[in-house]
N, C-alpha and C. Protein backbone atom coordinates (compact mmCIF):
# COMPACT_ATOMS: atom_id res chain seq x y z
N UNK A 1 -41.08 -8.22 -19.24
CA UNK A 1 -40.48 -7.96 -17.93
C UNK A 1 -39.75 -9.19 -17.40
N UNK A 2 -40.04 -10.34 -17.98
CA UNK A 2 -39.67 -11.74 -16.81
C UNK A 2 -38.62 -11.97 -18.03
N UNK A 3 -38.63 -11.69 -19.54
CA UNK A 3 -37.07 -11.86 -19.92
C UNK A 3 -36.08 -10.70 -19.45
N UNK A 4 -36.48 -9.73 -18.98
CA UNK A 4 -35.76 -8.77 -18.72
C UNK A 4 -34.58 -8.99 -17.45
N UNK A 5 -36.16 -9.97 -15.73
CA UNK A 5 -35.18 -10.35 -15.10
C UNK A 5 -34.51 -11.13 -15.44
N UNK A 6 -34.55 -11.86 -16.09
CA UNK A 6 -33.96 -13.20 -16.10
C UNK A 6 -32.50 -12.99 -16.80
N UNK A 7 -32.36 -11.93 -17.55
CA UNK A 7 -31.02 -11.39 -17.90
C UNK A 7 -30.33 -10.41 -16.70
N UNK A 8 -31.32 -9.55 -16.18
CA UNK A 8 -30.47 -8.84 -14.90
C UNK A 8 -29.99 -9.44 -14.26
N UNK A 9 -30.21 -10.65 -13.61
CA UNK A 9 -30.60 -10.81 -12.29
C UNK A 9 -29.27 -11.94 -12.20
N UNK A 10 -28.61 -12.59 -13.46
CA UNK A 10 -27.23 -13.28 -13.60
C UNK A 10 -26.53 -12.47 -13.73
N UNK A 11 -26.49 -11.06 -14.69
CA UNK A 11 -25.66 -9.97 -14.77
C UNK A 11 -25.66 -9.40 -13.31
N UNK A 12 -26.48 -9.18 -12.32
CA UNK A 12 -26.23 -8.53 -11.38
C UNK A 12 -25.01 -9.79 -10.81
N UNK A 13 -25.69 -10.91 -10.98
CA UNK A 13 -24.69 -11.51 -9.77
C UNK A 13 -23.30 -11.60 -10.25
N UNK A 14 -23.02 -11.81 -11.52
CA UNK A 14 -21.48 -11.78 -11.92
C UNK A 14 -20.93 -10.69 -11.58
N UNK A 15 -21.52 -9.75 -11.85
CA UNK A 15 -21.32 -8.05 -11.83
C UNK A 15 -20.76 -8.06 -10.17
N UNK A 16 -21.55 -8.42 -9.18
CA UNK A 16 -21.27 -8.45 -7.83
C UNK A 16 -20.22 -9.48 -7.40
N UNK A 17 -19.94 -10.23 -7.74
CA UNK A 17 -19.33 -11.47 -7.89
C UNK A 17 -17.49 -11.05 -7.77
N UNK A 18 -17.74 -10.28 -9.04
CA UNK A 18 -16.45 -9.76 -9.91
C UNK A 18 -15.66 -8.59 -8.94
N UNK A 19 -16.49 -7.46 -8.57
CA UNK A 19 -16.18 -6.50 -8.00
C UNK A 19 -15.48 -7.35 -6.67
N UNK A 20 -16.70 -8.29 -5.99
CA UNK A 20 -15.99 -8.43 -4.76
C UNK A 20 -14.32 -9.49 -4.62
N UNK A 21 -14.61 -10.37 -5.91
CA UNK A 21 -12.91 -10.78 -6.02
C UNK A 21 -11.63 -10.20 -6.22
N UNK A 22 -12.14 -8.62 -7.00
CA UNK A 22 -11.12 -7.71 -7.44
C UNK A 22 -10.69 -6.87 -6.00
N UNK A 23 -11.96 -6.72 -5.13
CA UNK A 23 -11.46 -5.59 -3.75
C UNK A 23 -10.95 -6.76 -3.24
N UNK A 24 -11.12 -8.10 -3.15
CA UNK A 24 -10.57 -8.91 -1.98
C UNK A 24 -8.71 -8.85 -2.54
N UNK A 25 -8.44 -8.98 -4.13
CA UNK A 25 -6.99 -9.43 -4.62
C UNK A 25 -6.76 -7.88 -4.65
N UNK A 26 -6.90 -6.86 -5.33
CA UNK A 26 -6.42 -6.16 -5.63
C UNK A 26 -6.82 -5.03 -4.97
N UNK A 27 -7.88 -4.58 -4.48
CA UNK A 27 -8.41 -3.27 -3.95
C UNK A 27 -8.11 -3.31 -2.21
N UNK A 28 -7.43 -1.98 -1.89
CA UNK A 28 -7.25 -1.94 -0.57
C UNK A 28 -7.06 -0.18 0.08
N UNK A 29 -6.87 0.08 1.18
CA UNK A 29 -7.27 1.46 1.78
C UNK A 29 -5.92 1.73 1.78
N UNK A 30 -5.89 3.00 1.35
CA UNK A 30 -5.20 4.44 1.53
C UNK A 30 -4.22 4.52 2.96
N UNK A 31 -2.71 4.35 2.88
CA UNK A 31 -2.36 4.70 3.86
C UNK A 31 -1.29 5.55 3.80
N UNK A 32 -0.37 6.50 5.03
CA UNK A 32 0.12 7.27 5.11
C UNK A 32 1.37 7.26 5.80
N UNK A 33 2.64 6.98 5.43
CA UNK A 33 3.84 7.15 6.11
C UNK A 33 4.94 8.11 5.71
N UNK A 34 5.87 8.23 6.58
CA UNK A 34 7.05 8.95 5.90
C UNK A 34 7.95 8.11 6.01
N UNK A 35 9.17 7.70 5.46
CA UNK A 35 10.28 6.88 5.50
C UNK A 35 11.46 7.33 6.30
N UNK A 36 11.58 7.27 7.71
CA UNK A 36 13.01 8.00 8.56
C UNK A 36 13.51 6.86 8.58
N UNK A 37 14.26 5.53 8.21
CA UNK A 37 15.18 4.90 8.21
C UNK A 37 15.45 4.42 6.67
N UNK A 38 17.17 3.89 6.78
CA UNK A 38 17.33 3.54 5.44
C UNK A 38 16.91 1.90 5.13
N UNK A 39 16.30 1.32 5.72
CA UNK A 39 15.79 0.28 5.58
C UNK A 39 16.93 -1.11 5.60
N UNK A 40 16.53 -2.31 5.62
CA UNK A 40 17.12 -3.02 5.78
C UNK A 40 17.51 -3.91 4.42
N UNK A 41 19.08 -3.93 4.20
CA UNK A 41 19.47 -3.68 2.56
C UNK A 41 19.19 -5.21 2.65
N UNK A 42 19.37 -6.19 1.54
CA UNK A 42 19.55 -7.17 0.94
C UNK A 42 19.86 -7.45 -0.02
N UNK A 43 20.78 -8.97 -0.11
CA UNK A 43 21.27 -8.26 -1.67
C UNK A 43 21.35 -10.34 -2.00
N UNK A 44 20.83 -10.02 -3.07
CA UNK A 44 20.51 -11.64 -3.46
C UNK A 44 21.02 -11.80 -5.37
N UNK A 45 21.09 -13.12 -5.91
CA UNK A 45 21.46 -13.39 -7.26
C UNK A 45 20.48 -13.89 -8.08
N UNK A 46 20.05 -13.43 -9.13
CA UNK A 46 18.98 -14.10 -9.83
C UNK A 46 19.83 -15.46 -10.64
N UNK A 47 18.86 -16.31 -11.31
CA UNK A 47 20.02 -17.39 -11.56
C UNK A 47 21.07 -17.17 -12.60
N UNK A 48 20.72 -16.15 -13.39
CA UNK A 48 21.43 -15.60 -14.11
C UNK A 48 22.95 -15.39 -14.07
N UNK A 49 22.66 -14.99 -12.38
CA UNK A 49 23.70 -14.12 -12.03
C UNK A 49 23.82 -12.66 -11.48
N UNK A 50 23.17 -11.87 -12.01
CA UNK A 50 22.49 -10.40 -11.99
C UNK A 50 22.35 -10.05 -10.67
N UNK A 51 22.82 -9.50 -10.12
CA UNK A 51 22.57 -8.90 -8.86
C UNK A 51 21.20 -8.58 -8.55
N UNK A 52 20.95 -8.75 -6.98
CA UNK A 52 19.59 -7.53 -7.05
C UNK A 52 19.46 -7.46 -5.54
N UNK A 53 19.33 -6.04 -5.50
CA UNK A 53 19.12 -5.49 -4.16
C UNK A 53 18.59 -4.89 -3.92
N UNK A 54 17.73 -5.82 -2.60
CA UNK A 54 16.09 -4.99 -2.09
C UNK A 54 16.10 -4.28 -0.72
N UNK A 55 15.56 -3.89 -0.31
CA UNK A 55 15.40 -2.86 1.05
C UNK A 55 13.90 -3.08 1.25
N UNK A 56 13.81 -3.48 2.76
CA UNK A 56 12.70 -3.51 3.49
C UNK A 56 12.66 -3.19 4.37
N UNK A 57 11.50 -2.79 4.92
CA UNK A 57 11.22 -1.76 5.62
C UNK A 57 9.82 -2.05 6.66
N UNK A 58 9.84 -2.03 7.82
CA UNK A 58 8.82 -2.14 8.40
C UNK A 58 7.84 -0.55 9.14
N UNK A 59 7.35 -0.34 8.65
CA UNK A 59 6.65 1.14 8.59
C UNK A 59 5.09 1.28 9.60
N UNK A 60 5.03 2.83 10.39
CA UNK A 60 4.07 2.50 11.14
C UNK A 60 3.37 3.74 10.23
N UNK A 61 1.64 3.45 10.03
CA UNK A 61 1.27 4.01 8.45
C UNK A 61 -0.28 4.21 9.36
N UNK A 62 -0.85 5.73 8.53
CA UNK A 62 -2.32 6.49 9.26
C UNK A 62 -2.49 6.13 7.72
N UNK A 63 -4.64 5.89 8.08
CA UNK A 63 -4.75 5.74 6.76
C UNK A 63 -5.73 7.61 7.49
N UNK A 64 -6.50 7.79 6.54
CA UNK A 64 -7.00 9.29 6.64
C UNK A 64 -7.91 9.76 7.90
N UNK A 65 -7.86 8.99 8.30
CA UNK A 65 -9.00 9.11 9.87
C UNK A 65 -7.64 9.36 11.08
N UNK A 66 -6.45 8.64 10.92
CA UNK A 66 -5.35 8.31 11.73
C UNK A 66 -5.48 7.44 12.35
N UNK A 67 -5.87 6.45 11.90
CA UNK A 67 -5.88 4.91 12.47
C UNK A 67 -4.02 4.20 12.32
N UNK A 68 -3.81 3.57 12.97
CA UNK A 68 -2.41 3.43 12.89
C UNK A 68 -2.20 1.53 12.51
N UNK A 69 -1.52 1.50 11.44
CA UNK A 69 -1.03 -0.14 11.04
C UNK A 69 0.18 0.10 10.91
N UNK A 70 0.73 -1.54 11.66
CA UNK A 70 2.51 -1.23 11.20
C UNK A 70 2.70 -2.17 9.77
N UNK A 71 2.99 -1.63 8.63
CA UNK A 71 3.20 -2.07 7.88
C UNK A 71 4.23 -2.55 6.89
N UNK A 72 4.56 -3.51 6.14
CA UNK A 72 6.01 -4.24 6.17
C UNK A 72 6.07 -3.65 4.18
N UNK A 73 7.26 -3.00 3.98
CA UNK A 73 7.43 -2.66 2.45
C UNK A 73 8.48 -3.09 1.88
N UNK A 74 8.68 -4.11 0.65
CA UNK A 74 9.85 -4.53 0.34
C UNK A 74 10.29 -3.41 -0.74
N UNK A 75 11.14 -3.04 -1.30
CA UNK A 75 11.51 -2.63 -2.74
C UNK A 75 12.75 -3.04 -3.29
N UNK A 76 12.75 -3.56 -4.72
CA UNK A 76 13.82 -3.95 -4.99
C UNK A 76 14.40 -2.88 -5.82
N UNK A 77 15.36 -2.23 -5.33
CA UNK A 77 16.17 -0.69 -6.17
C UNK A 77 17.46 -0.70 -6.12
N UNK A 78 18.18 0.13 -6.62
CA UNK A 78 19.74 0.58 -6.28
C UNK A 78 19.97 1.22 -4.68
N UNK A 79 18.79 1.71 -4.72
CA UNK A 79 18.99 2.83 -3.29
C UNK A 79 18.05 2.92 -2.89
N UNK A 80 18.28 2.89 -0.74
CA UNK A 80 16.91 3.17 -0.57
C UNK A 80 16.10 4.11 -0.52
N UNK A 81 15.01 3.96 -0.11
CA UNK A 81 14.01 5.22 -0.70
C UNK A 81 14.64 6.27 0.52
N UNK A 82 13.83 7.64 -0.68
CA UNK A 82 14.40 8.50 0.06
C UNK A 82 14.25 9.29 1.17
N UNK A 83 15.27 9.86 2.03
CA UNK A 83 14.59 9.69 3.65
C UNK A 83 14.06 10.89 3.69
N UNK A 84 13.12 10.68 4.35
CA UNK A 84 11.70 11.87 5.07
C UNK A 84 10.55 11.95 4.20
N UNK A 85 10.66 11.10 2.74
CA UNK A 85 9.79 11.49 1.31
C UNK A 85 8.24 10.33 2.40
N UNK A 86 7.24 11.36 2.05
CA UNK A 86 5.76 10.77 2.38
C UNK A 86 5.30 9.75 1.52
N UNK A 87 5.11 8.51 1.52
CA UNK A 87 4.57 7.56 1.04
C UNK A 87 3.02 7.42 0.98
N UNK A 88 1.99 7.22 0.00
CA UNK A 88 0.77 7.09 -0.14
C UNK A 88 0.61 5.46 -0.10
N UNK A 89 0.64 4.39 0.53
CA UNK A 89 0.38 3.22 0.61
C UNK A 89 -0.74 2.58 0.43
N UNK A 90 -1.12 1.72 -0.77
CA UNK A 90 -2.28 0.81 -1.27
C UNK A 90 -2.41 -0.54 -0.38
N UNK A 91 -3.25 -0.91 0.50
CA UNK A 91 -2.61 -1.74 1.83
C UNK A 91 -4.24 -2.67 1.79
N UNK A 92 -3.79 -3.72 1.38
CA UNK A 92 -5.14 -4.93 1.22
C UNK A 92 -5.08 -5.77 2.06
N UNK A 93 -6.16 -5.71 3.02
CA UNK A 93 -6.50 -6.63 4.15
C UNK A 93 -5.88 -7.97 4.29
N UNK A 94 -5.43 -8.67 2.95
CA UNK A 94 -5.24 -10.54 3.02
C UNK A 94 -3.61 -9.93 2.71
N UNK A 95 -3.09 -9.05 1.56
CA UNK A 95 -1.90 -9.08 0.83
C UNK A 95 -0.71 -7.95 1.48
N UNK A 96 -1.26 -7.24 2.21
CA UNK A 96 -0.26 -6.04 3.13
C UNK A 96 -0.35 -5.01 1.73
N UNK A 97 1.03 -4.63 1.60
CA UNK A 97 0.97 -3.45 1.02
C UNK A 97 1.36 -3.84 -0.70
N UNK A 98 -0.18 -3.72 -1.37
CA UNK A 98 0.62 -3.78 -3.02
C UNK A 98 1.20 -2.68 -3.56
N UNK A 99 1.13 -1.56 -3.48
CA UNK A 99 1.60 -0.68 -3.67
C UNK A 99 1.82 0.74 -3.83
N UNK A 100 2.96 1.50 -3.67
CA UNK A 100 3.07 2.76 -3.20
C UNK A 100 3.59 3.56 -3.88
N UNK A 101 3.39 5.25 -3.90
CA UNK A 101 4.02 6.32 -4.29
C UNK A 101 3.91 7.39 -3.66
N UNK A 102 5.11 7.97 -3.90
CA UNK A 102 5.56 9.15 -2.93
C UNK A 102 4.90 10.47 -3.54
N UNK A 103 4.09 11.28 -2.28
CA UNK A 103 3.54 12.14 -2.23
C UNK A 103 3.88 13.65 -1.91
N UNK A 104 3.34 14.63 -1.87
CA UNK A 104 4.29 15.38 -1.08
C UNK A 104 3.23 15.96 -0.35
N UNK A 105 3.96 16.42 0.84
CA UNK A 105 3.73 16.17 2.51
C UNK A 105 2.34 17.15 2.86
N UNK A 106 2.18 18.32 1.92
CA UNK A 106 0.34 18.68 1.38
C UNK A 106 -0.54 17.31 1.35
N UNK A 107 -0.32 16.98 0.60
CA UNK A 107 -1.26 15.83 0.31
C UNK A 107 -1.62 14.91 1.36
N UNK A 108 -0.95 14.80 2.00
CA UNK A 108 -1.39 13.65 3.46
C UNK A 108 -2.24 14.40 4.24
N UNK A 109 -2.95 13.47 4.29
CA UNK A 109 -4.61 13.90 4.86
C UNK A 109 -4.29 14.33 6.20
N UNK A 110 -4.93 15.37 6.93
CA UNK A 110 -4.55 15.88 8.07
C UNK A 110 -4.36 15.25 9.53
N UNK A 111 -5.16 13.97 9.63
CA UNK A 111 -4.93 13.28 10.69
C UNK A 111 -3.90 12.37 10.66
N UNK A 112 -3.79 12.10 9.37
CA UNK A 112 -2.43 10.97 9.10
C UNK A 112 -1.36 12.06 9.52
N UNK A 113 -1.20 13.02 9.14
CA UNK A 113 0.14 14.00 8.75
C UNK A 113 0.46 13.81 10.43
N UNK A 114 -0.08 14.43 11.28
CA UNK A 114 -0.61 14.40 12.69
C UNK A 114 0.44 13.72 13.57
N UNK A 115 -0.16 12.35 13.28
CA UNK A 115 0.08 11.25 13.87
C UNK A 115 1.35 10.85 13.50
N UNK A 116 2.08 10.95 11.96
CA UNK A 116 3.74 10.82 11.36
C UNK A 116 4.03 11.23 11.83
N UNK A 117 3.72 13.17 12.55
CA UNK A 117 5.13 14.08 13.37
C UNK A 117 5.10 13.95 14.74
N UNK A 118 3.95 13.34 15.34
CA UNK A 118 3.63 12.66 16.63
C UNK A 118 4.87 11.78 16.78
N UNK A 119 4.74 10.74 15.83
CA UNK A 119 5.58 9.50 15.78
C UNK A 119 7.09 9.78 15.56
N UNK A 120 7.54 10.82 14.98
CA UNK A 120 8.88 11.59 14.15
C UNK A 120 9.46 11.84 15.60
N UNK A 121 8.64 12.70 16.70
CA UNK A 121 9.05 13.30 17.53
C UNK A 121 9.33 12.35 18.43
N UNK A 122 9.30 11.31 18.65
CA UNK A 122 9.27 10.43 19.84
C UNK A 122 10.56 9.57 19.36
């Protein structure tokens, strides 16, 4: 039994250790917007030369309860995203938003949905 803890009991703590560095960098809550503007274009040179042009966007986002964050989204594309498409937003307490994909407008949890046509209408 006492070699047994003595192997758990470092495995527990790495084990706990690990999880909580991964939710602090990488793990974050569920949020909910729709995109009504074309965002704000930018257009910059890599040293190359190569063009590249990003669109950002400052977004007001329900996560599933309808709690409301305004949240800031860069993307670097040809075009900006597309308007009225529902966004599912990955949104980490230290890093803002790592990242997102477009949903369709079923899928947004009912208090988020709510609170977007609340916000649409005004």
């Amino acid at each position: 039994m006492k070699t047994f803890l003595k192997i758990f009991i470092p495995l527990l703590l790495v084990g706990g250790a690990s999880w909580y560095i991964y939710e602090e960098n990488f793990g974050g809550e569920d949020y909910y917007t729709q995109i009504t503007t074309s965002g704000t274009k930018e257009e910059s040179k890599y040293d190359t030369g190569e063009k590249l042009t990003r669109y950002n966007y400052t977004q007001k986002a329900y996560n599933q309860k309808g709690k409301e964050k305004t949240e800031k989204l860069s993307e670097a594309r040809e075009k900006p995203l597309r308007m009225n498409a529902y966004l599912k937003l990955k949104v980490n307490k230290n890093k803002g938003v790592l990242s997102w994909v477009e949903v369709k407008e079923k899928e947004v949890p009912a208090a988020a949905l709510e609170k977007i046509k609340q916000t649409a209408e005004k």
